[in-house]
Protein backbone atom coordinates (compact mmCIF):
# COMPACT_ATOMS: atom_id res chain seq x y z
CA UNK A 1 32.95 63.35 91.04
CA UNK A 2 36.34 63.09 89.47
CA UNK A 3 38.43 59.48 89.96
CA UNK A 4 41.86 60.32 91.34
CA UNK A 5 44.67 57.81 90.72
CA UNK A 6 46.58 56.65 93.56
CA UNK A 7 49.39 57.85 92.20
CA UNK A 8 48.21 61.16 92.59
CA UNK A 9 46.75 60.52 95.69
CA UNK A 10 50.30 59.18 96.66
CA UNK A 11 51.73 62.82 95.16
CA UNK A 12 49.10 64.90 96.84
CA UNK A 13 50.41 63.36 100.28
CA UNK A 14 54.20 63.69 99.18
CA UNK A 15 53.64 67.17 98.55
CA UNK A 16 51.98 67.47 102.09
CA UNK A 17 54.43 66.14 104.15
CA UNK A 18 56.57 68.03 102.11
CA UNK A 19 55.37 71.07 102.86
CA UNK A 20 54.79 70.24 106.84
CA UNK A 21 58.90 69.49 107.09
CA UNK A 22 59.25 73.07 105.33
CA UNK A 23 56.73 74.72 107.91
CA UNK A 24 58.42 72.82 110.64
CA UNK A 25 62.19 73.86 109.50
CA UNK A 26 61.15 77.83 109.19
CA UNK A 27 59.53 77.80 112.22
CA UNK A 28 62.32 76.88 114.10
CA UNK A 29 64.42 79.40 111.78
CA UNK A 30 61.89 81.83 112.85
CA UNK A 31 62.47 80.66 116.37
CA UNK A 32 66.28 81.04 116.15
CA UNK A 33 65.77 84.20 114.81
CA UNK A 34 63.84 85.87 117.32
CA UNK A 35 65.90 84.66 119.94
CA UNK A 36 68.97 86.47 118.23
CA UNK A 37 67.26 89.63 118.12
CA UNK A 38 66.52 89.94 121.85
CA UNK A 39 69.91 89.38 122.45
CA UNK A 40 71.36 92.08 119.84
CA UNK A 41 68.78 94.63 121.34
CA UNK A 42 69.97 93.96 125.17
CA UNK A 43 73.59 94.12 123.61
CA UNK A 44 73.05 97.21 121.88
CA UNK A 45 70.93 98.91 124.69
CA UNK A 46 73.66 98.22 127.27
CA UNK A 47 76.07 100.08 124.89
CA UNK A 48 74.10 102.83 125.02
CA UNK A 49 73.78 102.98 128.16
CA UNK A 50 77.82 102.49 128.62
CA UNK A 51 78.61 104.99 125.96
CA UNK A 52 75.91 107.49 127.63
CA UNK A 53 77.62 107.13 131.26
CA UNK A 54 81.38 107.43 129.55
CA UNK A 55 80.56 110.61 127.61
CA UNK A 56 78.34 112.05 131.20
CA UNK A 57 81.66 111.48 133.20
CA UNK A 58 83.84 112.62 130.58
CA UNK A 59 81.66 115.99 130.46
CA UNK A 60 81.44 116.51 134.26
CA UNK A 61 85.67 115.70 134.66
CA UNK A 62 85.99 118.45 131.88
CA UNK A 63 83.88 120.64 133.49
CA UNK A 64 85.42 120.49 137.27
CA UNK A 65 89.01 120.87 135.16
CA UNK A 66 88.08 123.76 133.81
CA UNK A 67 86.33 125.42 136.50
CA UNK A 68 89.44 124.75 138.86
């Protein structure tokens, strides 16, 4: 069995906690991120939807205009 300093013991658990801050930090990126998207898909599906319902009463005012 290899002898590890304590030193590198001490490094090895640096490096750890290290790397759990990192995890912790992109998951709540991650988090942040996710919740953004929901709300840009709502956003763009009501503009859809608004754009959809402007263009169908556009169409049918055009129509009854032309038809007299």
């Amino acid at each position: 069995m290899t002898d590890i300093s304590e030193k590198e013991i001490g490094r090895l658990i640096e490096k750890v906690e290290s790397t759990e801050r990192m995890m912790h930090e992109m998951t709540t990126r991650m988090t942040s991120l996710e919740a953004q998207l929901h709300t840009q898909r709502g956003l763009g599906i009501g503009i859809l939807v608004a754009i959809t319902t402007i263009t169908a009463s556009g169409a049918s005012l055009i129509t009854k205009w032309l038809n007299g």
